[in-house]
N, C-alpha and C. Protein backbone atom coordinates (compact mmCIF):
# COMPACT_ATOMS: atom_id res chain seq x y z
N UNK A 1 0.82 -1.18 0.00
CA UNK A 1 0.00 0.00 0.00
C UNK A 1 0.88 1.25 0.00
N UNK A 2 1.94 1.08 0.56
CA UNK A 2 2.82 2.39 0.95
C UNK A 2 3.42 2.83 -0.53
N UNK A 3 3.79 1.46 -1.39
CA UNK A 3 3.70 1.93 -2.90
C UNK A 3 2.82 2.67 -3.60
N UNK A 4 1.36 1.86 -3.52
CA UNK A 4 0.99 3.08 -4.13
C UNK A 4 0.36 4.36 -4.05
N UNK A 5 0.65 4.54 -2.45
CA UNK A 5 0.78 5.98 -2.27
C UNK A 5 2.01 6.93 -2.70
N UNK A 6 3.13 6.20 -2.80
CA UNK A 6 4.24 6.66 -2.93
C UNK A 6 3.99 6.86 -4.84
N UNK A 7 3.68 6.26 -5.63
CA UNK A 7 2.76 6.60 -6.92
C UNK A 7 2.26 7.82 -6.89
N UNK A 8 0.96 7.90 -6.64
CA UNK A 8 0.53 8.28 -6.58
C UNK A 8 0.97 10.33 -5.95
N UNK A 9 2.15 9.49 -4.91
CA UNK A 9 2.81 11.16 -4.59
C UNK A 9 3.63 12.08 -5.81
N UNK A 10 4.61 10.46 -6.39
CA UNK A 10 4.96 10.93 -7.38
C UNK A 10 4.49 11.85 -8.38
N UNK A 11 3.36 11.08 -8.99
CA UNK A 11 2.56 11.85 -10.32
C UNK A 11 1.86 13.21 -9.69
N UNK A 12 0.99 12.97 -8.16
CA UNK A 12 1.11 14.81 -8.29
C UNK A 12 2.27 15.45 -8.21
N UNK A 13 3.78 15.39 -7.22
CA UNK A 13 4.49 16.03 -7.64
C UNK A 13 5.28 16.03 -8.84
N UNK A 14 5.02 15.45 -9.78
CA UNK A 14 5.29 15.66 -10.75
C UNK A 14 4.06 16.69 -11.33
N UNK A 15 2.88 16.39 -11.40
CA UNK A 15 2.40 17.37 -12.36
C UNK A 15 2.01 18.71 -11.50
N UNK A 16 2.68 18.64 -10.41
CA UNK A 16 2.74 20.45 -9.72
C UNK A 16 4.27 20.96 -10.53
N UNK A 17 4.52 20.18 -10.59
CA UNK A 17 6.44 20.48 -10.91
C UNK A 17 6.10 20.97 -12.65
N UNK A 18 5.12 20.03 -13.48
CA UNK A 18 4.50 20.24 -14.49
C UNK A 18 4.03 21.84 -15.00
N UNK A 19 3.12 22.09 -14.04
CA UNK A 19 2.04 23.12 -13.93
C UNK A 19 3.00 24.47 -13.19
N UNK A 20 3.51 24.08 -12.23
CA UNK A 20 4.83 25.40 -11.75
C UNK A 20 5.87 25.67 -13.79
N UNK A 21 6.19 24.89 -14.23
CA UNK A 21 6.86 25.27 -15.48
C UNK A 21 5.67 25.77 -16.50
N UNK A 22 4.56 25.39 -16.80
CA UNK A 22 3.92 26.04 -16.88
C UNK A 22 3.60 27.76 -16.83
N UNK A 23 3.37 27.70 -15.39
CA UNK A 23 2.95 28.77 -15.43
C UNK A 23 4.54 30.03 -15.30
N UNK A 24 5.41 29.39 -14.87
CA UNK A 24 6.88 30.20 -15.63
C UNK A 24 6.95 30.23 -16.89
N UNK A 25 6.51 29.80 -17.59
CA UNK A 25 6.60 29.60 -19.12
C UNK A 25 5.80 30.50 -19.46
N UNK A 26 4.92 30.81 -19.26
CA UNK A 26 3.44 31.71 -20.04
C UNK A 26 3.71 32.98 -18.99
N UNK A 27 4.01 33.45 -18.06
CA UNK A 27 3.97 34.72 -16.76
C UNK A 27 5.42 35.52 -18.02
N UNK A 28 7.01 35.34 -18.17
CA UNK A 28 7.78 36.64 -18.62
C UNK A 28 7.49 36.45 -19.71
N UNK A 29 5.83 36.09 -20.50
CA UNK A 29 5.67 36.27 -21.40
C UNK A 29 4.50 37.42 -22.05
N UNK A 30 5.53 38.53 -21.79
CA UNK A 30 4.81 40.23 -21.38
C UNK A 30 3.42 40.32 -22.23
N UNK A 31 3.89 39.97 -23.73
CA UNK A 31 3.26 40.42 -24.73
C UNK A 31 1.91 39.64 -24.86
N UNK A 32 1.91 38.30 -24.62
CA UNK A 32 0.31 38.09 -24.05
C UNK A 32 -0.28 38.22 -23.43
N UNK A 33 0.29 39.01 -21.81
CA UNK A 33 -0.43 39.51 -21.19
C UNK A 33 -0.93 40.82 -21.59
N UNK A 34 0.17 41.83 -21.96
CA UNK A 34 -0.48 43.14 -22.60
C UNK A 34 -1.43 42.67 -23.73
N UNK A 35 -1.26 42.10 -24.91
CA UNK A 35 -2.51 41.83 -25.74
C UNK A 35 -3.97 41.33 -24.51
N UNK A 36 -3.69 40.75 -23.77
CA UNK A 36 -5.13 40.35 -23.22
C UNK A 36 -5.45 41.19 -22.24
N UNK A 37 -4.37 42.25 -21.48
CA UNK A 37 -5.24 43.56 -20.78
C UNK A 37 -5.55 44.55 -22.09
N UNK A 38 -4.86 44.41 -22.26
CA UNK A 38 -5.72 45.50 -24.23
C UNK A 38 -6.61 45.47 -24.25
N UNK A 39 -6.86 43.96 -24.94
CA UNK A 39 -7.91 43.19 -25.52
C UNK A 39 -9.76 43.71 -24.62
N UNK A 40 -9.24 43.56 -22.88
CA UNK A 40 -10.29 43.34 -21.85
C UNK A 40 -10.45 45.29 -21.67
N UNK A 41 -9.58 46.15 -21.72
CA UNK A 41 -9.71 47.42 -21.54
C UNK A 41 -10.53 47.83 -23.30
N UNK A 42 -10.50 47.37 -24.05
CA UNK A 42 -11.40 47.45 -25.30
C UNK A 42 -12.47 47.70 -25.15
N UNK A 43 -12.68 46.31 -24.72
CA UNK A 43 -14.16 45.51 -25.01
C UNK A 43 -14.62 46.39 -23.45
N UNK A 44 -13.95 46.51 -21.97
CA UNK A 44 -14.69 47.85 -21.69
C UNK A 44 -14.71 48.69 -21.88
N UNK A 45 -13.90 49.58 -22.45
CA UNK A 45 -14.30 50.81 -23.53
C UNK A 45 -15.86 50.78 -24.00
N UNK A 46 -15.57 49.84 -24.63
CA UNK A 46 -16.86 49.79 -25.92
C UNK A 46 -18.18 49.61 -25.23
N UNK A 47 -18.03 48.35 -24.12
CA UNK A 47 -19.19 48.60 -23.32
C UNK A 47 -19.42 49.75 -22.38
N UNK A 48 -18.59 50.81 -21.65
CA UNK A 48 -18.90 52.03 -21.42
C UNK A 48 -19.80 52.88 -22.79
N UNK A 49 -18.92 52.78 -24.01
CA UNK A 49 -19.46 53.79 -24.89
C UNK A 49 -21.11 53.02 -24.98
N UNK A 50 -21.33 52.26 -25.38
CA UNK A 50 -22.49 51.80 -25.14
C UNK A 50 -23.65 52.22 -24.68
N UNK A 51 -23.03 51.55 -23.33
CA UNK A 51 -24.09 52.14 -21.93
C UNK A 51 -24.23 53.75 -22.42
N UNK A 52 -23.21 54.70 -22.35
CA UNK A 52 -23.27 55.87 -22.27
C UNK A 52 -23.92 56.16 -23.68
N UNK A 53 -24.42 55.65 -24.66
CA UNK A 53 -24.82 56.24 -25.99
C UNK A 53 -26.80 55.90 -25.88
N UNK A 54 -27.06 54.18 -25.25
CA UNK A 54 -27.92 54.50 -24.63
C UNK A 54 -28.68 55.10 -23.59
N UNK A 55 -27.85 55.76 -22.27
CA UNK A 55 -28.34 56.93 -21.66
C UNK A 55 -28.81 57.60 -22.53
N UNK A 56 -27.72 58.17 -23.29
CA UNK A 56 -27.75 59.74 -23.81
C UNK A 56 -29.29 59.46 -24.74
N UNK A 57 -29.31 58.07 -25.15
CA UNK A 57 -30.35 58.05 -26.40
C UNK A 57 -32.10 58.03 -25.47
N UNK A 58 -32.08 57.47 -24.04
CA UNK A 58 -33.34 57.74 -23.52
C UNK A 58 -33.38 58.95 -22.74
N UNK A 59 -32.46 59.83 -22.44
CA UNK A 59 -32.36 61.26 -22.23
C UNK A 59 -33.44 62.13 -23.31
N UNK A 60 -32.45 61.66 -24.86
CA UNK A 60 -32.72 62.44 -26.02
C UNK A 60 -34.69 61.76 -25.88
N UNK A 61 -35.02 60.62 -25.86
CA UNK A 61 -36.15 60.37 -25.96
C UNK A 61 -37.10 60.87 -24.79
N UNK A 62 -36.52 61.26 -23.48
CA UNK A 62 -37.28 61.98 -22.54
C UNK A 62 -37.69 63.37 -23.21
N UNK A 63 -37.20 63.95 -23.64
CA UNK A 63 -36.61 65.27 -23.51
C UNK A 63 -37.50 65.53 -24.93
N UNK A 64 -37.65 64.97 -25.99
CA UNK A 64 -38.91 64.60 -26.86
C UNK A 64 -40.11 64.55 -26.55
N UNK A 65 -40.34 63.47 -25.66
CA UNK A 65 -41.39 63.73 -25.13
C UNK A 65 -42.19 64.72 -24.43
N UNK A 66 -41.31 65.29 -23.39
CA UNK A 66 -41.87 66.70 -22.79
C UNK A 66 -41.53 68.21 -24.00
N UNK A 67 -41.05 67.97 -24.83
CA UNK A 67 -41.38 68.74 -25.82
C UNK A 67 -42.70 68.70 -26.60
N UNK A 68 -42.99 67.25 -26.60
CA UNK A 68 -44.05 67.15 -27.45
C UNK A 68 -45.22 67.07 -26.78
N UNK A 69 -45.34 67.38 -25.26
CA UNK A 69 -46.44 67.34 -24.59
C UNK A 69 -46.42 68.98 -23.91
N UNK A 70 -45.37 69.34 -23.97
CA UNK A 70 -45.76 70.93 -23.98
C UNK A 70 -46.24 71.52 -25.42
N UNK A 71 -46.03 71.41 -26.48
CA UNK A 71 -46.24 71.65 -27.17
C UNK A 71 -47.86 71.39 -27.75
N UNK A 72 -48.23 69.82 -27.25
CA UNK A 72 -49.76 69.72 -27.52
C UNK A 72 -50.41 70.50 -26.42
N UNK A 73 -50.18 70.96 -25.58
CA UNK A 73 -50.69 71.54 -24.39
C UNK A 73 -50.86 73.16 -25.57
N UNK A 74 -49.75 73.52 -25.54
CA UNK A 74 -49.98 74.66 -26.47
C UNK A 74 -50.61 74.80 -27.69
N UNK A 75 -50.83 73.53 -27.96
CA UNK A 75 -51.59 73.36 -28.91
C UNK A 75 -53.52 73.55 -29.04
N UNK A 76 -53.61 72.95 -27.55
CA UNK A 76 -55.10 72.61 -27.19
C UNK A 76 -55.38 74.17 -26.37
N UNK A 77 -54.58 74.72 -26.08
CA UNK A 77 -54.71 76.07 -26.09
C UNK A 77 -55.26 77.17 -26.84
N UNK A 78 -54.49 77.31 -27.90
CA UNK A 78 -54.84 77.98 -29.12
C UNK A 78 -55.61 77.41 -29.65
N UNK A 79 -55.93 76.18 -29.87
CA UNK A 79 -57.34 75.90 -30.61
C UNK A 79 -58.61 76.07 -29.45
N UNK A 80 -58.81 76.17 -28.41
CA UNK A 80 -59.99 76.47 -27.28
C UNK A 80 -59.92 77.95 -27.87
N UNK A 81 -58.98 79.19 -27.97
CA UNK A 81 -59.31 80.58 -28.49
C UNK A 81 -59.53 80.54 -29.51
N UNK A 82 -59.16 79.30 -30.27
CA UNK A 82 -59.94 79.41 -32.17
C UNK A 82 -61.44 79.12 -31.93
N UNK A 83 -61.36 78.06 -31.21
CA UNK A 83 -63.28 77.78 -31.06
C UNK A 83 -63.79 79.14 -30.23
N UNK A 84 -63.50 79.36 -29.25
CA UNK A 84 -64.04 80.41 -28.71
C UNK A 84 -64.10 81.77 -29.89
N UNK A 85 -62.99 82.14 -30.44
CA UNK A 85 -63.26 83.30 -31.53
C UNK A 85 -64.46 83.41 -32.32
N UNK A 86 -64.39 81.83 -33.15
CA UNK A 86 -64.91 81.27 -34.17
C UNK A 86 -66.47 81.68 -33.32
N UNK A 87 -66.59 80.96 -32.16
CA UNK A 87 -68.40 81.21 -32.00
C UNK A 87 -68.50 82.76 -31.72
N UNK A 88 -67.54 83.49 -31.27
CA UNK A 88 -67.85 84.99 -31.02
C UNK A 88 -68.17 85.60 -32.48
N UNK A 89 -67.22 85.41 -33.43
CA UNK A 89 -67.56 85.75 -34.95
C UNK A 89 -68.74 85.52 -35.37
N UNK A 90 -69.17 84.35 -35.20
CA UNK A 90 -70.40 83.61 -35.40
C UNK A 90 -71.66 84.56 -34.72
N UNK A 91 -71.75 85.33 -33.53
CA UNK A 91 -72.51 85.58 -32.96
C UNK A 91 -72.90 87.30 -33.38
N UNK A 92 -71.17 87.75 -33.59
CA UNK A 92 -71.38 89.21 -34.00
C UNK A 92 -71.86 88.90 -35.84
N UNK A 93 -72.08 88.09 -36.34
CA UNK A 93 -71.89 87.87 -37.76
C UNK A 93 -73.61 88.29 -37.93
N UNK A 94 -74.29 87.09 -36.76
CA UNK A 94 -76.07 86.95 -36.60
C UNK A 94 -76.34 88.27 -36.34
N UNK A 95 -75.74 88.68 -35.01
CA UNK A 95 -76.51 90.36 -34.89
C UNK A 95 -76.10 91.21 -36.27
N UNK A 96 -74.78 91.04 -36.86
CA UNK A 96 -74.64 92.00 -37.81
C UNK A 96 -76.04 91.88 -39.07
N UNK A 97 -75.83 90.50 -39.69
CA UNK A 97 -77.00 90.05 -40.31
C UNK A 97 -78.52 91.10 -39.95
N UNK A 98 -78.90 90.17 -38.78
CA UNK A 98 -79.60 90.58 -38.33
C UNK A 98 -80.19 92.40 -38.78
N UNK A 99 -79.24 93.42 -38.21
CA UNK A 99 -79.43 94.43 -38.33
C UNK A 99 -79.37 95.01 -39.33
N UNK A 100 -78.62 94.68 -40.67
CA UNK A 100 -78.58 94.46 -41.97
C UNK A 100 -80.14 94.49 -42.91
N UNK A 101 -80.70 93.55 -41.95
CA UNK A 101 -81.92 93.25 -42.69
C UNK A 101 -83.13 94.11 -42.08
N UNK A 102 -83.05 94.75 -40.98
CA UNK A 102 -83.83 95.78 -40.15
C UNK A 102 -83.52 96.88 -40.43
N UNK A 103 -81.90 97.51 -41.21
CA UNK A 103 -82.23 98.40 -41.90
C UNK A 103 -82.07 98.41 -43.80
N UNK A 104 -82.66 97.42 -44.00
CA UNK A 104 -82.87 96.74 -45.73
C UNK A 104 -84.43 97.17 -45.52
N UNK A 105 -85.08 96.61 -44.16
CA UNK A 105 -86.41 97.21 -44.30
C UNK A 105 -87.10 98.41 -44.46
N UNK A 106 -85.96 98.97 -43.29
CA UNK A 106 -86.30 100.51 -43.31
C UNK A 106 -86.03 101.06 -44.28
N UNK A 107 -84.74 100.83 -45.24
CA UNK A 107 -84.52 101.94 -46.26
C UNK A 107 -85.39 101.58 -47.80
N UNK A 108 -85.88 100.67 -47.43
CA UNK A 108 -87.25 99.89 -48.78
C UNK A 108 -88.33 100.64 -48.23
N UNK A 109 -89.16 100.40 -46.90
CA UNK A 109 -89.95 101.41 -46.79
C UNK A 109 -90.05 102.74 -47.15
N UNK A 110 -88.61 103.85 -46.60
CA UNK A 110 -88.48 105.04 -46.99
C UNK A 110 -88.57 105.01 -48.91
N UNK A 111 -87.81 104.14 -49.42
CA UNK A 111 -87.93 104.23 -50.26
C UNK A 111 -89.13 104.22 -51.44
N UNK A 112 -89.95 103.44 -50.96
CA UNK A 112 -91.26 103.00 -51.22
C UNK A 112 -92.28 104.18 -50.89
N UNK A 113 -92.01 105.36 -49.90
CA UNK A 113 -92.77 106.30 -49.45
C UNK A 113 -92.64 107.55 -50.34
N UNK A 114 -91.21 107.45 -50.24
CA UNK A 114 -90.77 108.70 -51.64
C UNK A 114 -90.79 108.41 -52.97
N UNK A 115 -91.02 107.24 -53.66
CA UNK A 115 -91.40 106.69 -55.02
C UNK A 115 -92.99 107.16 -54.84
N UNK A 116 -93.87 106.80 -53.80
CA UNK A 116 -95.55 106.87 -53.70
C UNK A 116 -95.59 108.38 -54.40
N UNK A 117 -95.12 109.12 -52.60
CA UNK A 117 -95.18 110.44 -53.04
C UNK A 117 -94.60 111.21 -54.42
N UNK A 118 -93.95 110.58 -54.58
CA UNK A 118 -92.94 111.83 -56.53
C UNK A 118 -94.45 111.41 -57.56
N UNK A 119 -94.91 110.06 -57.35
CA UNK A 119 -95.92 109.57 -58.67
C UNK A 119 -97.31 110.14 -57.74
N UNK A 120 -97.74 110.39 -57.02
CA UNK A 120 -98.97 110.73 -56.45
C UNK A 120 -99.02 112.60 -56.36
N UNK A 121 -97.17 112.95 -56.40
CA UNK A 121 -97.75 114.25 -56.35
C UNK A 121 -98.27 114.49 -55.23
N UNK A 122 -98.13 114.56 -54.02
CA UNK A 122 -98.60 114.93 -52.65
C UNK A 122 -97.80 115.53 -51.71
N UNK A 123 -98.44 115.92 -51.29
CA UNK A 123 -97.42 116.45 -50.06
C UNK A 123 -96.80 115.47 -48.97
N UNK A 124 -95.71 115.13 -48.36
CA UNK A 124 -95.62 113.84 -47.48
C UNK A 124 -96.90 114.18 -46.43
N UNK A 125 -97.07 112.96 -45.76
CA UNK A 125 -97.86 113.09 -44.54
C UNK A 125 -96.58 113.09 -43.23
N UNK A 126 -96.85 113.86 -42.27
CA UNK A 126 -96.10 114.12 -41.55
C UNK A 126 -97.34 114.13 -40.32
N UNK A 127 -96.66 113.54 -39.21
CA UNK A 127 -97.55 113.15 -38.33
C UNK A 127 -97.79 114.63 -37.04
């Protein structure tokens, strides 16, 4: 039994002895480590620019929106003083009408009184 523990000690220290050359082998080897902090400072770069391009892009879409809801606000504004105008026009339009035709009457009557009188030859009647 003491064999094949003694095995068994062997092959792990051997493959620590393995894995120690290893990792001396790949560590004063500068240039793959700088390519792979590069590589990882990139790719977060890019995911900062990202993130930061969609902020900026639901900012830009806030900022739309309360434009476009002040703006219908100002909108429903000026059209309540278009309707309101519109029926005031409407109302001075009836009385104007209106009075139009009250003096269409009167000046047909007068007129109708001084045509009588020129063909009758009379004197007006005066009350």
């Amino acid at each position: 039994m003491l064999s094949h523990l003694a095995i068994e000690f062997k092959l792990t220290l051997t493959a620590l002895i393995g894995f120690a050359a290893w990792l001396a082998d790949t560590s004063p080897d500068i240039k793959g480590w700088e390519e792979s902090t590069l590589k990882g400072l990139l790719i977060l770069a890019v995911i900062s620019i990202g993130k930061l391009f969609l902020d900026a892009q639901k900012n830009h879409k806030a900022e739309i929106q309360a434009t476009w809801e002040a703006h219908k606000k100002d909108v429903e504004i000026r059209e309540a003083k278009l309707h309101q105008c519109i029926g005031d026009n409407t109302k001075c339009l009836a009385e104007l009408t209106s009075l139009t035709k009250e003096q269409t009457e009167y000046f047909k009557a007068v007129t109708r009184n001084v045509v009588n009188e020129k063909l009758t030859g009379g004197k007006p009647l005066l009350p």
